[in-house]
C-alpha atoms as a PDB file:
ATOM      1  CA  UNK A   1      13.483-223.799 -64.183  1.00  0.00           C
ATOM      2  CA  UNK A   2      10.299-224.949 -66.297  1.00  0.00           C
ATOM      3  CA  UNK A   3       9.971-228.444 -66.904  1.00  0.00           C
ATOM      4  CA  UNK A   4      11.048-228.202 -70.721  1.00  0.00           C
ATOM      5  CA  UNK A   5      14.218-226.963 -69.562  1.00  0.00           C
ATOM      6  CA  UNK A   6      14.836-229.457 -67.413  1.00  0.00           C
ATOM      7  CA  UNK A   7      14.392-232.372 -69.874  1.00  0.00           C
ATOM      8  CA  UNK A   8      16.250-230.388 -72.058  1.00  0.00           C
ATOM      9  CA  UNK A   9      19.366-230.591 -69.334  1.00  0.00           C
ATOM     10  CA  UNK A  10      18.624-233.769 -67.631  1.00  0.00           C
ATOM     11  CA  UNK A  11      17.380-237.167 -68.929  1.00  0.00           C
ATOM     12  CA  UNK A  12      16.746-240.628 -66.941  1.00  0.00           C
ATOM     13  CA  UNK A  13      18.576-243.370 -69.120  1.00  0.00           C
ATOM     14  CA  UNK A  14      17.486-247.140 -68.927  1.00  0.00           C
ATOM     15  CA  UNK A  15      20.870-248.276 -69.971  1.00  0.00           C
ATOM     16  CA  UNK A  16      22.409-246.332 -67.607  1.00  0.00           C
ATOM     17  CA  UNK A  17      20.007-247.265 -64.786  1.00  0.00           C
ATOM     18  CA  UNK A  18      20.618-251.190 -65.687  1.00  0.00           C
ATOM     19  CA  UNK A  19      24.238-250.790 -65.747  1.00  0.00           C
ATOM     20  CA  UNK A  20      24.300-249.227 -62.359  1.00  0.00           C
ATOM     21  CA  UNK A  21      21.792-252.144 -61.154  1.00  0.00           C
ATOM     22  CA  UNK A  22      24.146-254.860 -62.673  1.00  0.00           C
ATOM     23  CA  UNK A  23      27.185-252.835 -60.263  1.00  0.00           C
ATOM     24  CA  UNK A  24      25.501-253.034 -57.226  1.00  0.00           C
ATOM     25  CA  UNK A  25      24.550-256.365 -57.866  1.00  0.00           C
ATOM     26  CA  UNK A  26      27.927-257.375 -57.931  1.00  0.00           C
ATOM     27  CA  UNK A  27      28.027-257.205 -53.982  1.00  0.00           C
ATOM     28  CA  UNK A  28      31.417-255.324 -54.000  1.00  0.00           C
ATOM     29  CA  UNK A  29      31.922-254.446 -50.122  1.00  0.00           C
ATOM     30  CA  UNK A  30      33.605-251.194 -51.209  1.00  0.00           C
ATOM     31  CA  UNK A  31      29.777-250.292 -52.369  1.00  0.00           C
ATOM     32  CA  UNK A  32      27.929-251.375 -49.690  1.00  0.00           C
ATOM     33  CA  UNK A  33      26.792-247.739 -48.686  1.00  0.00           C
ATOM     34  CA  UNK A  34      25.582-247.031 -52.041  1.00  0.00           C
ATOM     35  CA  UNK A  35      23.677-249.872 -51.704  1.00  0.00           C
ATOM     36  CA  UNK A  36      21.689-248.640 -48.189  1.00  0.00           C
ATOM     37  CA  UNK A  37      20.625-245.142 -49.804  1.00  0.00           C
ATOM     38  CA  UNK A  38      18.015-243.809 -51.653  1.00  0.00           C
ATOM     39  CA  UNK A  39      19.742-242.495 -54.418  1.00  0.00           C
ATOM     40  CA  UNK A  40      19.074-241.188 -58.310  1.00  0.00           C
ATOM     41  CA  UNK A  41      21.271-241.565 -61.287  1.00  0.00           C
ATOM     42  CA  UNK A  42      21.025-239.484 -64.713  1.00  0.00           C
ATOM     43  CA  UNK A  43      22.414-238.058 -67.581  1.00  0.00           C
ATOM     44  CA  UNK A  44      23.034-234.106 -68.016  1.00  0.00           C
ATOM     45  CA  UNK A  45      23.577-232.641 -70.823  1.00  0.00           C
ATOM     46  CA  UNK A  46      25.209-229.864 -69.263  1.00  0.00           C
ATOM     47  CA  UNK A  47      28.726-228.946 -69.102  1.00  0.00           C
ATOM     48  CA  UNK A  48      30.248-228.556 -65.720  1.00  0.00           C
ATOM     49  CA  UNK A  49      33.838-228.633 -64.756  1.00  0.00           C
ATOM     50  CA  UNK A  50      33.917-232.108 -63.248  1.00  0.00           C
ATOM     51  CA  UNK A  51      35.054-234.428 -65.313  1.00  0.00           C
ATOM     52  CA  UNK A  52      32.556-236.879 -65.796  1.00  0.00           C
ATOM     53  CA  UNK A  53      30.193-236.942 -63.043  1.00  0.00           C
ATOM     54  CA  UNK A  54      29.110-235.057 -59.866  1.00  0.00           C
ATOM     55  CA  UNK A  55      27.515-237.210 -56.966  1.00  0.00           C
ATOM     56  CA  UNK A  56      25.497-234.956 -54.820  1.00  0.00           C
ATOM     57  CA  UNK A  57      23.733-234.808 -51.251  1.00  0.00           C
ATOM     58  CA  UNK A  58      19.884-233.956 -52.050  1.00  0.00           C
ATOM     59  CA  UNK A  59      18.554-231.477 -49.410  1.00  0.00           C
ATOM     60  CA  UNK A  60      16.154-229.637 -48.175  1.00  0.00           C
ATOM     61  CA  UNK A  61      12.281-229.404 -49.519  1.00  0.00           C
ATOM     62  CA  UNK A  62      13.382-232.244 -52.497  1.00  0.00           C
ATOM     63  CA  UNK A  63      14.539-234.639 -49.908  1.00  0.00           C
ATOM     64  CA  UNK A  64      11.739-234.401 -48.397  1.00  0.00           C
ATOM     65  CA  UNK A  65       9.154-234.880 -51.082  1.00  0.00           C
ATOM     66  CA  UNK A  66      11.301-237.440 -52.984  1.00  0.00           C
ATOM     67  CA  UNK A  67      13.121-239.459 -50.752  1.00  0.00           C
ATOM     68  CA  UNK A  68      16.016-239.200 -52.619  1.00  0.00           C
ATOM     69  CA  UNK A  69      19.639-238.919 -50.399  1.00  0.00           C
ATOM     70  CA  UNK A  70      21.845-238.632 -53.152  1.00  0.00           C
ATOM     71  CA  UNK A  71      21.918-236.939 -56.990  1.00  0.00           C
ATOM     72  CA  UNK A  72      23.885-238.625 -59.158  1.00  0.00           C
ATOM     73  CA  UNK A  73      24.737-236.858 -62.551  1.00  0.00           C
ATOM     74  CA  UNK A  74      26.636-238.178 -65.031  1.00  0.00           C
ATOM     75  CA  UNK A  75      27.787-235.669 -68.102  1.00  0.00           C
ATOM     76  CA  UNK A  76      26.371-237.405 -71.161  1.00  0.00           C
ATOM     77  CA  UNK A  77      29.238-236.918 -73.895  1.00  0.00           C
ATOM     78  CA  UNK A  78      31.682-237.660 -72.067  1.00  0.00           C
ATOM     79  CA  UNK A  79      30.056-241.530 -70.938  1.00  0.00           C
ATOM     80  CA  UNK A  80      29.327-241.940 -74.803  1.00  0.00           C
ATOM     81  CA  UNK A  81      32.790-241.551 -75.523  1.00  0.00           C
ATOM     82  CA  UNK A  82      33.996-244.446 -73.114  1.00  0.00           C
ATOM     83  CA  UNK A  83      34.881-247.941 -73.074  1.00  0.00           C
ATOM     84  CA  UNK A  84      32.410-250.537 -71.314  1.00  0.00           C
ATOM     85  CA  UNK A  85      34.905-250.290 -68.550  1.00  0.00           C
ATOM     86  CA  UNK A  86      35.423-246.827 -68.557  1.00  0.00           C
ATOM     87  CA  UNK A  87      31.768-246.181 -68.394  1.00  0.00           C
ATOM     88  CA  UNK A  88      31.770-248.700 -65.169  1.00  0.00           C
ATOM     89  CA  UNK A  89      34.512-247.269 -64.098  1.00  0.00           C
ATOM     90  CA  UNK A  90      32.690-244.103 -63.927  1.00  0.00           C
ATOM     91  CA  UNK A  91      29.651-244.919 -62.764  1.00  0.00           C
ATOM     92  CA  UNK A  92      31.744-247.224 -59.834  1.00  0.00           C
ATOM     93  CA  UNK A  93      33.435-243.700 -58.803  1.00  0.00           C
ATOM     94  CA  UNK A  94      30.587-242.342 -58.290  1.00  0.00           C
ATOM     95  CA  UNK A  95      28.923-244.499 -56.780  1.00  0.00           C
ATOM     96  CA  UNK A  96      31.774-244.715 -54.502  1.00  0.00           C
ATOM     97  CA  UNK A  97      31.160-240.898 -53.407  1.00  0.00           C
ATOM     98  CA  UNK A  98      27.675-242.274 -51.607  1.00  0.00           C
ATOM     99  CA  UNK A  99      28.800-243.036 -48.031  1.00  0.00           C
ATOM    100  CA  UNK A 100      26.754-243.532 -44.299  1.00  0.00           C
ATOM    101  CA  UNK A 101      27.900-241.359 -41.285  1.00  0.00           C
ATOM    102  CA  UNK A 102      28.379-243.339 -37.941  1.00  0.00           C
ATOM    103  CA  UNK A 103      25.010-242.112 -37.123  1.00  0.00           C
ATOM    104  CA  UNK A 104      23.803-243.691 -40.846  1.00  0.00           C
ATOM    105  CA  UNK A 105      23.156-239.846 -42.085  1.00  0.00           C
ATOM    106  CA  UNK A 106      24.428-239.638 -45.870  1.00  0.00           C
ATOM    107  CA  UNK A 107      27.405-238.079 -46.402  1.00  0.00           C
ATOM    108  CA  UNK A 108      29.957-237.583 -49.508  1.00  0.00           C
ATOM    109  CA  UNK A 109      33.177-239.554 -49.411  1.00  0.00           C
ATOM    110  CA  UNK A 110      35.999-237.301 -50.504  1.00  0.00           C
ATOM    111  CA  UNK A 111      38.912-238.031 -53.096  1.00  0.00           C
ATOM    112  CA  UNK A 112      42.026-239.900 -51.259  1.00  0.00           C
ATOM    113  CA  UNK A 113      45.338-241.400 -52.132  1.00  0.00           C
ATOM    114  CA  UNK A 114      46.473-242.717 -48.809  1.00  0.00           C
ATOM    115  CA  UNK A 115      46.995-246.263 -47.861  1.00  0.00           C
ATOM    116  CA  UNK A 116      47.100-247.009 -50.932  1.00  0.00           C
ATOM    117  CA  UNK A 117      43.581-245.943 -52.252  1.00  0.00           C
ATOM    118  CA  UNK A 118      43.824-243.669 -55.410  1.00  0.00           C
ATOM    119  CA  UNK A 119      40.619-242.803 -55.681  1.00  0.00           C
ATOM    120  CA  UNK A 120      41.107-239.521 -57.687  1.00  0.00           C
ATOM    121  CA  UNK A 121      39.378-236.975 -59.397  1.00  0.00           C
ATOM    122  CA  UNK A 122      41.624-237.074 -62.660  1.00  0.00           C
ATOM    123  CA  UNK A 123      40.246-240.377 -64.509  1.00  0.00           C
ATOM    124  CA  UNK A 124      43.685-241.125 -65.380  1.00  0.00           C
ATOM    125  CA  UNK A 125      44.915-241.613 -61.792  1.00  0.00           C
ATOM    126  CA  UNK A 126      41.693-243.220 -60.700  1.00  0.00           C
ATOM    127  CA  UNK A 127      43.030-247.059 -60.587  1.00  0.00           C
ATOM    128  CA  UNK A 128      40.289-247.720 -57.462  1.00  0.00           C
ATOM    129  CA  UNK A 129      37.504-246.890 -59.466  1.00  0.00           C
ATOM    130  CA  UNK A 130      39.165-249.038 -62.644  1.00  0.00           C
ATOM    131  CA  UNK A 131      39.407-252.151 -60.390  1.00  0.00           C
ATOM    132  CA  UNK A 132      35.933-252.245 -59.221  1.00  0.00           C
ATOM    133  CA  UNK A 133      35.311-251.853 -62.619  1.00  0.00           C
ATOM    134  CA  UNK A 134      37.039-255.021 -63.761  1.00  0.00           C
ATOM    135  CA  UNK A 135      35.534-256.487 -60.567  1.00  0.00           C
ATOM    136  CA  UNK A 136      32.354-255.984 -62.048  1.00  0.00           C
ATOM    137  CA  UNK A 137      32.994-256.861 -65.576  1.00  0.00           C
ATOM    138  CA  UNK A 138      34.745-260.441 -63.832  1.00  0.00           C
ATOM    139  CA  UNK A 139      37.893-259.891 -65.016  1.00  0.00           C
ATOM    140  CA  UNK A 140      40.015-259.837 -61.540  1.00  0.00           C
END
């Protein structure tokens, strides 16, 4: 893929850099992983069949040269189209996907809605990432 047609698909957002800064900032202990890995968050333009976003272990050859443990992509048009606490919501779930092995290797945390964690796919259902949201935003 040339570089035009990757900054035709992807693009690094300072608003969207600052308002993942001003989540981790918060401290939230449910975060704290995110907060011990090297990780990169952008827009694509893209459409994929995720809903919003797609958090991603980076391997191989671009871990290497980069640094970077995670990929975080978030799908432009739909973030637009959100709420300030949808669009923390959002970036809280997938920020919530970045988790340490016991061995501190990243890994991805999976979707679960046992012991009373809903941390879903379907935005809808997703009241975990909604209440690190309002966490955020100082409203609970």
């Amino acid at each position: 893929m040339s570089q035009n047609q990757l900054s035709e698909r992807y693009e690094v957002n300072d608003e969207l850099n600052m308002r993942t800064l001003r989540i981790l900032e918060a401290m939230l202990p449910e975060l704290n992983d995110a907060l011990r890995t090297h990780f990169r968050i952008l827009f694509t333009r893209s459409e994929f069949e995720h809903w919003g976003g797609l958090c991603q272990l980076n391997n191989g050859p671009t871990r290497f040269t980069t640094g970077l443990e995670n990929i975080i992509t978030i799908k432009k048009s739909e973030y637009d189209a959100l709420d300030e606490e949808g669009k923390n919501a959002l970036v809280c779930h997938e920020l919530y996907h970045i988790m340490r092995s016991d061995d501190d290797k990243p890994k991805l945390r999976k979707h679960q809605y046992l012991g009373g964690i809903d941390f879903c796919e379907l935005p809808q259902h997703d009241g975990f990432s909604h209440r690190l949201a309002l966490k955020v935003m100082g409203k609970l």
